[in-house]
C-alpha atoms as a PDB file:
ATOM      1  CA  UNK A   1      90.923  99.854 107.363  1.00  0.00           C
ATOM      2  CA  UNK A   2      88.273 102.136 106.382  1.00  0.00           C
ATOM      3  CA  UNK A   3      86.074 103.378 102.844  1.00  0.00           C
ATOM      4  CA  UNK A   4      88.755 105.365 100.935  1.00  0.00           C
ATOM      5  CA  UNK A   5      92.020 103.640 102.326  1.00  0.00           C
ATOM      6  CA  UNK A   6      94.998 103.816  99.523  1.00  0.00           C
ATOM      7  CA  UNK A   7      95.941 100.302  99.811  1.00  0.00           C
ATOM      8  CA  UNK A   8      98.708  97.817  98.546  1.00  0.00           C
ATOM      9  CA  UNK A   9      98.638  93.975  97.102  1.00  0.00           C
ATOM     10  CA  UNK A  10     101.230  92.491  99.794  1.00  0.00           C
ATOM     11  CA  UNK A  11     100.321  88.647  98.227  1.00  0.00           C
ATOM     12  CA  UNK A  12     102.495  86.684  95.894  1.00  0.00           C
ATOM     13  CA  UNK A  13      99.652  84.928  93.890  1.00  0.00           C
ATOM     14  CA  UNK A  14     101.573  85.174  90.675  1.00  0.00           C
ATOM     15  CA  UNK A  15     103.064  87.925  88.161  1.00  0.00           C
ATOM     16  CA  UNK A  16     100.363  89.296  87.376  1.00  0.00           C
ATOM     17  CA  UNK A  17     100.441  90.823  90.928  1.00  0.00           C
ATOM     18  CA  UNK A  18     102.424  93.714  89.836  1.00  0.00           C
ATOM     19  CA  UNK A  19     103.207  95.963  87.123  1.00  0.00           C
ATOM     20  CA  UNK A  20     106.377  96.552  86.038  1.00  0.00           C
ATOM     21  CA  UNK A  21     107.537  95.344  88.765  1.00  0.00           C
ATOM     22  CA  UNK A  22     105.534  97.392  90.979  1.00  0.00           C
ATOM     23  CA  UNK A  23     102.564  95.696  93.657  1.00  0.00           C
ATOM     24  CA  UNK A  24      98.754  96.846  92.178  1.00  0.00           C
ATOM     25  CA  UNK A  25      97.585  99.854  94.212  1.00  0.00           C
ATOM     26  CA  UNK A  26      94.222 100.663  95.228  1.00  0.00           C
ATOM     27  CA  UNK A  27      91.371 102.213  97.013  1.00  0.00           C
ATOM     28  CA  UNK A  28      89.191 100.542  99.359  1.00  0.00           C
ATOM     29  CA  UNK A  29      85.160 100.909  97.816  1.00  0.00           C
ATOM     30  CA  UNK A  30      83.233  98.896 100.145  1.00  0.00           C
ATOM     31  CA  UNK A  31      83.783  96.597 103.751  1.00  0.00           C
ATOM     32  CA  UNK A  32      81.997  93.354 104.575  1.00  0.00           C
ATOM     33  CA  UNK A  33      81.790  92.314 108.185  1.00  0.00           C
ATOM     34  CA  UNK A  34      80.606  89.241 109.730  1.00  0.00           C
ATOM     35  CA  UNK A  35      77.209  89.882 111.067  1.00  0.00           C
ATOM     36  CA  UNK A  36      77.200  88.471 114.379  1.00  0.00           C
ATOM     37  CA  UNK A  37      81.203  88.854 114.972  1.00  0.00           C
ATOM     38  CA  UNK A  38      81.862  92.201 113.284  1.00  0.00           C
ATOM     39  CA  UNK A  39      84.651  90.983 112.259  1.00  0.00           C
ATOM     40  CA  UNK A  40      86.014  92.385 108.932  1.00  0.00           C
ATOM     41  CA  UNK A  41      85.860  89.491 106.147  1.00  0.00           C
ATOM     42  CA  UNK A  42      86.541  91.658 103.237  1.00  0.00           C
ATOM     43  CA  UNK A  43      86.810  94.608 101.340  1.00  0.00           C
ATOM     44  CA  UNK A  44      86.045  95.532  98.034  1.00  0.00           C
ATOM     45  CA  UNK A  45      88.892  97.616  95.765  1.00  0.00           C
ATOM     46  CA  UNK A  46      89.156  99.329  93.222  1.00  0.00           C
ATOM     47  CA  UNK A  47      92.711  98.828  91.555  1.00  0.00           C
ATOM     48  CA  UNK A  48      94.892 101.379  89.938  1.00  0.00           C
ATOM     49  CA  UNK A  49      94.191  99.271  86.292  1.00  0.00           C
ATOM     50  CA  UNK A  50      90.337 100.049  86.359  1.00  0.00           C
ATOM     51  CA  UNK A  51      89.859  96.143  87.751  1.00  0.00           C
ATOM     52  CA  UNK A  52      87.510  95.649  90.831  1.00  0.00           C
ATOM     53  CA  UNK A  53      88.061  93.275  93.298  1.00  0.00           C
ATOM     54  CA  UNK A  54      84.455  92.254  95.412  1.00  0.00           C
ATOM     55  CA  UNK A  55      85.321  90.789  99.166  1.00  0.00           C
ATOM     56  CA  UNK A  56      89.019  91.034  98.374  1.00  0.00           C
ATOM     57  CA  UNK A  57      91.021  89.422 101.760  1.00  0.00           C
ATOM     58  CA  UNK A  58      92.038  92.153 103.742  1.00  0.00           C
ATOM     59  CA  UNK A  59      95.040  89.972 104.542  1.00  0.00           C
ATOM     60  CA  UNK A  60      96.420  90.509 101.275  1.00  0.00           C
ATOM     61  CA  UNK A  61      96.612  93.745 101.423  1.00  0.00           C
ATOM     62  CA  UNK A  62      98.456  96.744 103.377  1.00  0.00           C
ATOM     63  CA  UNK A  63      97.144 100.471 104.228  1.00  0.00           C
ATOM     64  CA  UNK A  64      99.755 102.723 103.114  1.00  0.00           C
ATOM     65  CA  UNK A  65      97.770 105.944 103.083  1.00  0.00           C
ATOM     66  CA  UNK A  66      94.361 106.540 105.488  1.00  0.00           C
ATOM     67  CA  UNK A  67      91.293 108.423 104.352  1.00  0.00           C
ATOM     68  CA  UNK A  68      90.730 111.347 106.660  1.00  0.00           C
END
């Protein structure tokens, strides 16, 4: 997952999870990685509705179009 990913909710938190009936789409703004592990602990997203998500779980979500 990089800075400009299209990405997809994949979670089930609740309905408000899609839109009619569709999963919330995005595009990946920012990644946090742990400092001494590197490991990625979140990204931040900017959602298809105008919301923004800050250290969203990259679990939660699916790539389903790479930036170049």
């Amino acid at each position: 997952m990089k800075i400009g990913d299209l990405v997809q909710f994949k979670g089930t938190w609740s309905a408000s999870a899609t839109q009619n009936g569709r999963r919330w789409t995005g595009i990946v703004t920012e990644l946090w990685t742990n400092g001494r592990t590197r490991k990625l602990q979140g990204v931040d997203i900017l959602w298809d509705n105008g919301e923004i998500s800050k250290q969203f779980g990259p679990d939660n979500v699916k790539v389903i179009n790479e930036a170049r």
